[in-house]
N, C-alpha and C. Protein backbone atom coordinates (compact mmCIF):
# COMPACT_ATOMS: atom_id res chain seq x y z
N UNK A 1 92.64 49.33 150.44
CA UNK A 1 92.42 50.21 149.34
C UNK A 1 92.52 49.41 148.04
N UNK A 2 91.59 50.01 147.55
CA UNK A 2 91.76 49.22 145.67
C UNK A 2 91.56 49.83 144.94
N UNK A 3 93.02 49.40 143.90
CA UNK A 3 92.84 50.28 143.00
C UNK A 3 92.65 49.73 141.34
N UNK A 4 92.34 50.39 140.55
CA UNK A 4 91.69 49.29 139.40
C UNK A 4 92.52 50.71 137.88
N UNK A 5 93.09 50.49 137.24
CA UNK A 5 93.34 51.12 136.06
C UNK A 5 92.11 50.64 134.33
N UNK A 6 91.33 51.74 133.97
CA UNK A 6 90.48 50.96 133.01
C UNK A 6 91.25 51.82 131.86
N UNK A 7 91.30 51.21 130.87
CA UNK A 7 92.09 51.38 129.61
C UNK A 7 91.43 51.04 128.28
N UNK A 8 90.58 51.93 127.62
CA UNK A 8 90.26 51.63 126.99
C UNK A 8 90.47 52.42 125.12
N UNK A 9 90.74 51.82 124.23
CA UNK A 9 91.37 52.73 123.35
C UNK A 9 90.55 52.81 122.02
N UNK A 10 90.13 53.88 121.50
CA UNK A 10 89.12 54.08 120.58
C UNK A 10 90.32 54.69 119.13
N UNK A 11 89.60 54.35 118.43
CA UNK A 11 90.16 54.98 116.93
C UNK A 11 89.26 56.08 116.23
N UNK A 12 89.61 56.86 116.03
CA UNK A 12 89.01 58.10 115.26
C UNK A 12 89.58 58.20 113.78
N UNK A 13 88.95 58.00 112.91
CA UNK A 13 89.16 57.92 111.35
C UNK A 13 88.89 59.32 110.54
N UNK A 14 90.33 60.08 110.59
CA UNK A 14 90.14 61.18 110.06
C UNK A 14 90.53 61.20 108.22
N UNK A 15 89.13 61.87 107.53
CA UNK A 15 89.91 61.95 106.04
C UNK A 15 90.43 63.73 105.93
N UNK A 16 91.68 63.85 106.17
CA UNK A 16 92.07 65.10 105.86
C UNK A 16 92.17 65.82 104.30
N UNK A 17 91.55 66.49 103.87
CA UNK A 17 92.00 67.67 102.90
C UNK A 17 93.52 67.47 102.24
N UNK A 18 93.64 67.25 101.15
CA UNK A 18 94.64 67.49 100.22
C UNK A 18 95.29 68.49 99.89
N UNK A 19 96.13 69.90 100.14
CA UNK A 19 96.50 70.85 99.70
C UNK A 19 96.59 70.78 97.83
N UNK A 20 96.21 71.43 97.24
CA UNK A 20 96.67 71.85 95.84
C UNK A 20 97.16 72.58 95.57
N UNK A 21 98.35 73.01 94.95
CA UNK A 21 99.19 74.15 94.57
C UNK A 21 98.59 74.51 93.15
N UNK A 22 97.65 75.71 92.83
CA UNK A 22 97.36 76.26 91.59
C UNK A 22 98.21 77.28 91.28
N UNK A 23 98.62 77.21 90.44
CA UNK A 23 99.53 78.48 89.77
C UNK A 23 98.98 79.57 89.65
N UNK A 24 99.14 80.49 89.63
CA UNK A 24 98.18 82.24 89.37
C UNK A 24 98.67 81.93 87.28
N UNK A 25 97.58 82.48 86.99
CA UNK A 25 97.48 82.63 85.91
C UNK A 25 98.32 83.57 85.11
N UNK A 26 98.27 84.15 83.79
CA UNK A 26 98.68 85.18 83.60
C UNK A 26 97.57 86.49 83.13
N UNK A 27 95.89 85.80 83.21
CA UNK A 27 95.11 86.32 83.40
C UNK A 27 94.89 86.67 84.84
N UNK A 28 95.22 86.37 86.23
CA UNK A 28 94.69 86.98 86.69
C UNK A 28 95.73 87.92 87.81
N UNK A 29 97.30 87.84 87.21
CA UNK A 29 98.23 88.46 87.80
C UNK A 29 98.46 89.80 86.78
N UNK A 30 98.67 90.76 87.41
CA UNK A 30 98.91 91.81 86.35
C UNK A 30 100.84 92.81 87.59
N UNK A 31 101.38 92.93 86.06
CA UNK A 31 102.49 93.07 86.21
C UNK A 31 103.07 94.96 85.79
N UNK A 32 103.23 95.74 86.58
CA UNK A 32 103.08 96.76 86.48
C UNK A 32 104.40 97.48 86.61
N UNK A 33 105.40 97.43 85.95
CA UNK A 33 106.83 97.88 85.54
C UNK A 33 106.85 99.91 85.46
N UNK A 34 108.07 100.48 86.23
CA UNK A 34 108.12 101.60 86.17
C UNK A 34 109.89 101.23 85.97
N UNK A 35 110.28 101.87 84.92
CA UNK A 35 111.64 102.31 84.59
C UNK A 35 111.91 103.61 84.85
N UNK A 36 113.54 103.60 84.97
CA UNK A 36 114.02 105.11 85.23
C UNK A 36 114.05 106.13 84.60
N UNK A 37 113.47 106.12 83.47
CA UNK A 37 113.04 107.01 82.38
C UNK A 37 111.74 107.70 82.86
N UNK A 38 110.61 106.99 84.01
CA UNK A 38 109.61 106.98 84.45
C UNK A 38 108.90 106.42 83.12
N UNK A 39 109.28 105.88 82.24
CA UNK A 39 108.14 104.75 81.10
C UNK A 39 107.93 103.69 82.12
N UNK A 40 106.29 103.70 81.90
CA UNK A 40 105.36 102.63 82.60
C UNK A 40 105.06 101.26 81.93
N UNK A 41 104.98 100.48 81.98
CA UNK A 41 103.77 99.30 81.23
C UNK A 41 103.30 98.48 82.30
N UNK A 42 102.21 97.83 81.81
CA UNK A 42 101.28 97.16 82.08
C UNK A 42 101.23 96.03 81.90
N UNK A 43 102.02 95.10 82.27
CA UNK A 43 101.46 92.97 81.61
C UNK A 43 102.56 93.45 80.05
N UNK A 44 103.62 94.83 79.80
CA UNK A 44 104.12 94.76 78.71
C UNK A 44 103.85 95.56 77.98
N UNK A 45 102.64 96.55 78.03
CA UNK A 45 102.19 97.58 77.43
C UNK A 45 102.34 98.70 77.63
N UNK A 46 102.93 99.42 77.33
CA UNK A 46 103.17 101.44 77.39
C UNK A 46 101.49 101.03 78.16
N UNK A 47 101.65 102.57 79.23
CA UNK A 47 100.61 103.04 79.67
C UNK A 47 101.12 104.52 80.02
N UNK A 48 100.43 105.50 80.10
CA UNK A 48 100.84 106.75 80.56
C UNK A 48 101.49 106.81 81.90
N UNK A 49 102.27 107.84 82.20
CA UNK A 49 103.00 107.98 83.53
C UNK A 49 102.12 108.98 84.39
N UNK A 50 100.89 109.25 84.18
CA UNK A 50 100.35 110.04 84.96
C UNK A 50 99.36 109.53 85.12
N UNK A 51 98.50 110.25 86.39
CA UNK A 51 97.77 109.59 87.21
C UNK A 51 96.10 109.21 86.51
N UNK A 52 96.06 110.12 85.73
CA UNK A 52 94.71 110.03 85.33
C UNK A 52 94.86 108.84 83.91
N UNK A 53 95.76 109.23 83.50
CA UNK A 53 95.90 107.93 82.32
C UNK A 53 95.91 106.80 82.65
N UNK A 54 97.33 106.37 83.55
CA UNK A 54 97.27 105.38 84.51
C UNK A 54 96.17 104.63 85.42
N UNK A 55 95.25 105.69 85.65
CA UNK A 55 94.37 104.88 86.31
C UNK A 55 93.11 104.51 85.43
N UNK A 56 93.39 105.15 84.27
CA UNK A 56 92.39 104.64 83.16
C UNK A 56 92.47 103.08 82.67
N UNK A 57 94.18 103.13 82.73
CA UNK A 57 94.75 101.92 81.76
C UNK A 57 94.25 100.55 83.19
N UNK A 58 94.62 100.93 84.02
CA UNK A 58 94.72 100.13 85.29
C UNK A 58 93.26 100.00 85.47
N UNK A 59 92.26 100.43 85.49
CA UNK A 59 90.59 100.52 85.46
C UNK A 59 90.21 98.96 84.97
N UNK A 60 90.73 99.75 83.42
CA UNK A 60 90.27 98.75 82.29
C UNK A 60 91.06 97.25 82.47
N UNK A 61 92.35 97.74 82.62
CA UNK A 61 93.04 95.91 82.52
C UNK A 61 92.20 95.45 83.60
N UNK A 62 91.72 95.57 84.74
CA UNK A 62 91.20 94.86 85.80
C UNK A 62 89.78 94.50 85.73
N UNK A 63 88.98 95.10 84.80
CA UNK A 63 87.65 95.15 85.16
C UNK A 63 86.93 95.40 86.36
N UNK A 64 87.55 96.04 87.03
CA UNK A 64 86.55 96.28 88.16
C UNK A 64 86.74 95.04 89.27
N UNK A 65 87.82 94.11 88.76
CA UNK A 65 87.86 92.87 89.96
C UNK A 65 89.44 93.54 90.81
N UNK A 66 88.90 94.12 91.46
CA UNK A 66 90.14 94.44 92.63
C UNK A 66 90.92 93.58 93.77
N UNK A 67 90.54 92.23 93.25
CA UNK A 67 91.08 91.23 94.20
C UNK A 67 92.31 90.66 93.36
N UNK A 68 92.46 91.11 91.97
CA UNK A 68 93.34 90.90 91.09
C UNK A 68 95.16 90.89 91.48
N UNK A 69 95.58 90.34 92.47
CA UNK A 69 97.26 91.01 92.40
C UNK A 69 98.08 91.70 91.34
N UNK A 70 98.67 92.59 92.05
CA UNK A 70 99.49 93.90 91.16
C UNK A 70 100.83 93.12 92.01
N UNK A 71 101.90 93.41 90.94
CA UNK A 71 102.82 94.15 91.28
C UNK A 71 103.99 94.96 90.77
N UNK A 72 104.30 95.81 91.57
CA UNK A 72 105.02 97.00 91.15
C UNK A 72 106.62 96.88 91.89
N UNK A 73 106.75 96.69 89.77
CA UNK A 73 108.40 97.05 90.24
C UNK A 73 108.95 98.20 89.34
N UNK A 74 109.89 98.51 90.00
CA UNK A 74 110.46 99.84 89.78
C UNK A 74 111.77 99.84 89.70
N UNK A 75 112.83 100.18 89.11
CA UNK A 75 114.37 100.39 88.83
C UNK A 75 114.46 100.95 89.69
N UNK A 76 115.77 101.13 90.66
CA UNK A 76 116.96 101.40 91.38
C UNK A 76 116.69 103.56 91.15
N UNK A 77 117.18 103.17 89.83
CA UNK A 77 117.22 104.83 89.59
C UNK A 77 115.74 105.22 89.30
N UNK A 78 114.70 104.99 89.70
CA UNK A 78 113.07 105.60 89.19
C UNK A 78 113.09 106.51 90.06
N UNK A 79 112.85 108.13 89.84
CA UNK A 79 112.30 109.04 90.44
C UNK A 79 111.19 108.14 91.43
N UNK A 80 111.03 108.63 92.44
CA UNK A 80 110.43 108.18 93.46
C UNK A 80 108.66 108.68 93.44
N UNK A 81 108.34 109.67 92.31
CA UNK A 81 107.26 110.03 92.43
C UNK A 81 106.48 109.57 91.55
N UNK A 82 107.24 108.85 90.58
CA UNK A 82 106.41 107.79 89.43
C UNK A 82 105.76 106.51 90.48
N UNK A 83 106.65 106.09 91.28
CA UNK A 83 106.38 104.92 92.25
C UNK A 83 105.20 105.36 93.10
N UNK A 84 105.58 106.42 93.67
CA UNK A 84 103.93 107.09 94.54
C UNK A 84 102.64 107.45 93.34
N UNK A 85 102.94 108.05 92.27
CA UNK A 85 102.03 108.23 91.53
C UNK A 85 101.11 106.74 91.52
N UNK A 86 101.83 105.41 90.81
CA UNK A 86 101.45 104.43 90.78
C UNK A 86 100.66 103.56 92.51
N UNK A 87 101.37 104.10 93.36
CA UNK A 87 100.98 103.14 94.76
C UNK A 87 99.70 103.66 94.99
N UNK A 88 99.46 105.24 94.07
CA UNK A 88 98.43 106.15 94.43
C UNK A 88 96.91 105.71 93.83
N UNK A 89 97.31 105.33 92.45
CA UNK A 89 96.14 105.41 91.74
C UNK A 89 95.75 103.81 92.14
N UNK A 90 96.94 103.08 92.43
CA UNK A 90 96.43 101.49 92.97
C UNK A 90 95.37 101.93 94.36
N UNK A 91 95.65 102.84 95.08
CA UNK A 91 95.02 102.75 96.51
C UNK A 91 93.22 103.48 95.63
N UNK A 92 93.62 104.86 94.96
CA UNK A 92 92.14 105.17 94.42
C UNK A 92 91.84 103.82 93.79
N UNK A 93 92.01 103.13 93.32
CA UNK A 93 91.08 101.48 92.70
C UNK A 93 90.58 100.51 93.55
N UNK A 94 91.24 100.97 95.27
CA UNK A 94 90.73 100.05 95.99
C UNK A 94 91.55 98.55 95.65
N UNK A 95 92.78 98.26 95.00
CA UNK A 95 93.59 97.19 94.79
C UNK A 95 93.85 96.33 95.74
N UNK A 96 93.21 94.91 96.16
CA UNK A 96 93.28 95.19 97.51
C UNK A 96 94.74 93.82 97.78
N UNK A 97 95.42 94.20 96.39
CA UNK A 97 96.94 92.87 97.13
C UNK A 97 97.96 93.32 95.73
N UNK A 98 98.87 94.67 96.92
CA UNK A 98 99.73 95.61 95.74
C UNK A 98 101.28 94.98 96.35
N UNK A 99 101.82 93.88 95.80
CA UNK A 99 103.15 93.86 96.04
C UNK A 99 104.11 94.59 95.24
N UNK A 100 105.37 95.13 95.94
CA UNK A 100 106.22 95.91 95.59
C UNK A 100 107.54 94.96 95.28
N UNK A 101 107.67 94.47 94.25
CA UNK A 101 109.09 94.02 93.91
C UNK A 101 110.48 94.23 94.13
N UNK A 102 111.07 93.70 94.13
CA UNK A 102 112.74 94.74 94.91
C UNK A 102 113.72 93.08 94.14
N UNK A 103 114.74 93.64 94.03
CA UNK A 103 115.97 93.06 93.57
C UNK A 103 117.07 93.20 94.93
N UNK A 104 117.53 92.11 95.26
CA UNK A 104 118.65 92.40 96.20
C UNK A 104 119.95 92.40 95.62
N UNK A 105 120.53 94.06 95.25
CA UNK A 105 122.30 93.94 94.39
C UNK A 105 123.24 93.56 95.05
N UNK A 106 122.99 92.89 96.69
CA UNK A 106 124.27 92.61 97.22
C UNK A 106 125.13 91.54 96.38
């Protein structure tokens, strides 16, 4: 019997991709604050606490680009229906990346 081992070794020259870390802007993050008073703002701006105002103000800051990230934070003590009002008129806009902020008080 014979036996023979063939060994042969090739190199493959890979150029891999660089990751870049871009920062989100402050144009294209929008920051959507509900206090326990239920006073709203916008990126810092009073906006109405109701739905039809709100989704006026929220319309316009976005232009119509719904790929825009939101997010919504809300105080500890916020009536809970200012927060749905807001998760509401984000879902009528079709918003399509709504993070919800949270503080951990432990």
């Amino acid at each position: 019997m014979v036996s023979n081992s063939f060994s042969e070794l090739t190199q493959l020259v890979v150029d891999l991709p660089k990751a870049e870390e871009i920062p989100a802007s402050a144009d294209t993050a929008v920051l959507f604050v509900v206090d326990a008073a239920g006073d709203m703002t916008l990126d810092g701006e009073p906006v109405p606490n109701h739905a039809r105002g709100l989704s006026a103000a929220m319309g316009q800051r976005l232009s119509g680009n719904t790929d825009i990230p939101v997010t919504l934070s809300a105080d500890a003590m916020t009536p809970c229906q200012y927060v749905v009002t807001a998760m509401d008129v984000a879902a009528k806009l079709n918003i399509m990346c709504l993070s919800i902020a949270t503080e951990n008080t432990r």
